[in-house]
Protein backbone atom coordinates (compact mmCIF):
# COMPACT_ATOMS: atom_id res chain seq x y z
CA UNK A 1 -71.41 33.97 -45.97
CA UNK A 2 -68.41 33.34 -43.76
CA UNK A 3 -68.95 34.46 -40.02
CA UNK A 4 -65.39 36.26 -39.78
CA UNK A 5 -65.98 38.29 -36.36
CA UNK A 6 -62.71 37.08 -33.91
CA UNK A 7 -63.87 35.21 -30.66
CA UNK A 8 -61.71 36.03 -27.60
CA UNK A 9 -60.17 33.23 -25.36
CA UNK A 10 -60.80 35.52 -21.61
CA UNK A 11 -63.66 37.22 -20.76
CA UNK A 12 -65.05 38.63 -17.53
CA UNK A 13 -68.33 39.95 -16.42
CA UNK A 14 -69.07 41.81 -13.43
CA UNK A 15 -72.69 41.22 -13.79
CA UNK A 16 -73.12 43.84 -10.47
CA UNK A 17 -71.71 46.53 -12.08
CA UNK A 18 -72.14 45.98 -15.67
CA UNK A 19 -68.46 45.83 -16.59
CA UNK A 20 -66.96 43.34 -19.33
CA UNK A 21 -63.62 42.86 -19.39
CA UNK A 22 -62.04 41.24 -22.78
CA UNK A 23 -58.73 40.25 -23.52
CA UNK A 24 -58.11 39.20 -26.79
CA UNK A 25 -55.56 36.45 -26.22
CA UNK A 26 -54.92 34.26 -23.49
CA UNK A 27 -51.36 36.61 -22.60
CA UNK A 28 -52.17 39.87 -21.73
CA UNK A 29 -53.51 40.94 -19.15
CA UNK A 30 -54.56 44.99 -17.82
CA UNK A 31 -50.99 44.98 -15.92
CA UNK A 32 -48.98 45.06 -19.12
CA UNK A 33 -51.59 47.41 -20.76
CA UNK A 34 -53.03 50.98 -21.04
CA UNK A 35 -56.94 51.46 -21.63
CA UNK A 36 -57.91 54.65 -23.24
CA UNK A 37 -61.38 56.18 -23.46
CA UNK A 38 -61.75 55.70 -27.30
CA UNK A 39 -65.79 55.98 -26.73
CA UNK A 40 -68.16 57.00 -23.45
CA UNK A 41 -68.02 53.91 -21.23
CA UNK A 42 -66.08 51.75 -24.08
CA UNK A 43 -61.93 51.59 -22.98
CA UNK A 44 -59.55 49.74 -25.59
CA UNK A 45 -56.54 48.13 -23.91
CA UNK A 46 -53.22 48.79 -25.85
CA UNK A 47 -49.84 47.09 -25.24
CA UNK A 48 -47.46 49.64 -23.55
CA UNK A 49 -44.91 48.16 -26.20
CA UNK A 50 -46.56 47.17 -29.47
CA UNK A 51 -49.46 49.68 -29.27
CA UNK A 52 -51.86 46.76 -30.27
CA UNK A 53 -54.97 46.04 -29.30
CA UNK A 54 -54.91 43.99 -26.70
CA UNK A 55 -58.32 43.97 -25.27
CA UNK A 56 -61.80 45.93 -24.25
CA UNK A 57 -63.48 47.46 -21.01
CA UNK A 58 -66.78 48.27 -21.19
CA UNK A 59 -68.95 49.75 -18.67
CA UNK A 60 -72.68 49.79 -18.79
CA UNK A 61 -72.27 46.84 -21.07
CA UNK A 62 -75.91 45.80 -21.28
CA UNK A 63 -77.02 48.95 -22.47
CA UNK A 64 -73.86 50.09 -25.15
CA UNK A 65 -73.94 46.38 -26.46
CA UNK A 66 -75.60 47.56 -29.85
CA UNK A 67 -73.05 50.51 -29.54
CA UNK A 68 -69.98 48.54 -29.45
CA UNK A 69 -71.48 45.80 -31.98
CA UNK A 70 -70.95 48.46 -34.51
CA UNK A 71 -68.08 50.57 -33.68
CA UNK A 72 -66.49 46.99 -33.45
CA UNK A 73 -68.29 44.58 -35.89
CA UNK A 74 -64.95 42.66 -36.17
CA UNK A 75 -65.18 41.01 -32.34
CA UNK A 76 -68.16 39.15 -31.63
CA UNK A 77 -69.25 40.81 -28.20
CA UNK A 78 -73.21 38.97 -28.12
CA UNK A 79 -71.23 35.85 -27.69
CA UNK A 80 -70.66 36.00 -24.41
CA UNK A 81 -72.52 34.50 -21.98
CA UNK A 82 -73.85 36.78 -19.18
């Protein structure tokens, strides 16, 4: 079967502080965004205009990994490399 989970083009970990920051395409960015608590520690970015999802924060991202593997099955968040 066809692997179908989207890979992202940016991705940043703060390895410190356990924070991943993904933005799903290579345009946006946080400035032209608002992040909303949809899940403890998991933000989704929006686009102040489209309302799309534009991207993820995620604190404590080590331990909520097999959280947001299943609340989001459709990005592939174990590909990144820590």
């Amino acid at each position: 079967m066809k692997d179908e989970r989207t890979i992202y083009p940016i991705s940043k970990y703060d390895k410190q502080h356990d924070v991943l920051h993904v933005y799903l395409n290579e345009h946006c960015n946080e400035y032209d965004a608002s992040a909303e608590e949809e899940y403890p520690n998991i933000y989704v970015m929006k686009d102040d205009v489209t309302d799309e999802t534009v991207g993820f924060k995620i604190l404590d991202f080590t331990k909520n990994l097999d959280k947001i593997t299943t609340i989001y099955p459709q990005y592939n968040f174990q590909s990144i490399a820590l």
